[in-house]
Protein backbone atom coordinates (compact mmCIF):
# COMPACT_ATOMS: atom_id res chain seq x y z
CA UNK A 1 0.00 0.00 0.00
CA UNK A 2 3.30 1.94 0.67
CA UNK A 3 4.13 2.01 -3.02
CA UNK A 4 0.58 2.94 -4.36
CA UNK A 5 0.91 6.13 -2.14
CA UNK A 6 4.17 6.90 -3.31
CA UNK A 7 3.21 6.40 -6.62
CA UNK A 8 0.23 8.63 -6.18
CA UNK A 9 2.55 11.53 -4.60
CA UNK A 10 4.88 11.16 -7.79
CA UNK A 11 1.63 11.43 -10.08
CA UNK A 12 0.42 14.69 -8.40
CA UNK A 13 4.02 16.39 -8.74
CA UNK A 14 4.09 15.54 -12.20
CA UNK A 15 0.35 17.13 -12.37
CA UNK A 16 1.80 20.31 -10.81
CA UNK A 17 4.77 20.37 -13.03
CA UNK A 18 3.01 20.00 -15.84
CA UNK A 19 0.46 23.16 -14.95
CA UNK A 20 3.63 24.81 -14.06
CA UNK A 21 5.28 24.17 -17.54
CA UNK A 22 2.29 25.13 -19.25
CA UNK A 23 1.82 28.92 -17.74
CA UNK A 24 5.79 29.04 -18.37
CA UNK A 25 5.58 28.39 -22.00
CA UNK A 26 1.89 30.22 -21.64
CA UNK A 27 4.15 33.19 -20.77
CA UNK A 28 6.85 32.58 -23.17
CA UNK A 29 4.94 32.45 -26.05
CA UNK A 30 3.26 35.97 -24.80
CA UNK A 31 7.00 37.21 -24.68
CA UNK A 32 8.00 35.65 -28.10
CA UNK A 33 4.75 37.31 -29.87
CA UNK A 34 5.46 40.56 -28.44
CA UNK A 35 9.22 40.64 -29.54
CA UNK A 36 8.05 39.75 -32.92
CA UNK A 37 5.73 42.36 -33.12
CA UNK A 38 8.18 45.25 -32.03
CA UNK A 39 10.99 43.33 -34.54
CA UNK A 40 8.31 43.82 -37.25
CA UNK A 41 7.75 47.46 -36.05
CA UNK A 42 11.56 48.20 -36.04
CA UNK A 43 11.80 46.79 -39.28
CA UNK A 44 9.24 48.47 -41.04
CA UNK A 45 10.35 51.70 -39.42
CA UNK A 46 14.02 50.82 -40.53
CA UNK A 47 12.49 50.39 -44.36
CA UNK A 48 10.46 53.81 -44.19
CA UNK A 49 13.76 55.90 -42.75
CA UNK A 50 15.59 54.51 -46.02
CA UNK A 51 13.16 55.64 -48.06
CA UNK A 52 13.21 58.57 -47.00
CA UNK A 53 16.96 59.27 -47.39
CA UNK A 54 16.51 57.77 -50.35
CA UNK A 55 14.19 60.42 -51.42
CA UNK A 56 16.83 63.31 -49.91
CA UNK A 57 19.73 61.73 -51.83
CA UNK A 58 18.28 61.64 -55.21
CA UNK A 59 16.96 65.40 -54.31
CA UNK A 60 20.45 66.36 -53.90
CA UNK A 61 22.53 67.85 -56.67
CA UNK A 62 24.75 65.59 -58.83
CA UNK A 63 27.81 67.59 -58.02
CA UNK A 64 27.01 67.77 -54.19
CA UNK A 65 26.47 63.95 -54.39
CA UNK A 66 29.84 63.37 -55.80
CA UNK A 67 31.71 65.30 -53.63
CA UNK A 68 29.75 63.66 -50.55
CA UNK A 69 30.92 60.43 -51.76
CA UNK A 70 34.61 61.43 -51.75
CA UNK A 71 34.75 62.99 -48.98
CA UNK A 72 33.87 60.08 -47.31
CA UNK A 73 36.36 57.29 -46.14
């Protein structure tokens, strides 16, 4: 009878660890989806700033773009 209450007590700790694993990766995967959303924000607001230096460099004057370019390292 020993062993069936041991084996019991082993069953519920692995019931509790299980619940506890599941809120961990519960909360993990809250983490991951908000670090992919800012990543995606970042990114797109990476893309938009080249555009829009883009859009300043080609308004610049040929001979002021050249001599930006050599003056550079």
């Amino acid at each position: 009878m020993a062993k069936l209450e041991e084996l019991a007590e082993r069953v519920d700790r692995l019931v509790l660890r299980h619940q506890e694993l599941k809120r961990t990766s519960a909360l993990i995967e809250q983490q991951l989806a908000a670090v992919t959303a800012e990543r995606d924000s970042l990114r797109s607001r990476l893309a938009a700033a080249r555009a829009r230096i883009d859009a300043l460099l080609d308004r610049l004057p040929a001979e002021a773009a050249e001599g930006s370019t050599k003056a550079r390292p």
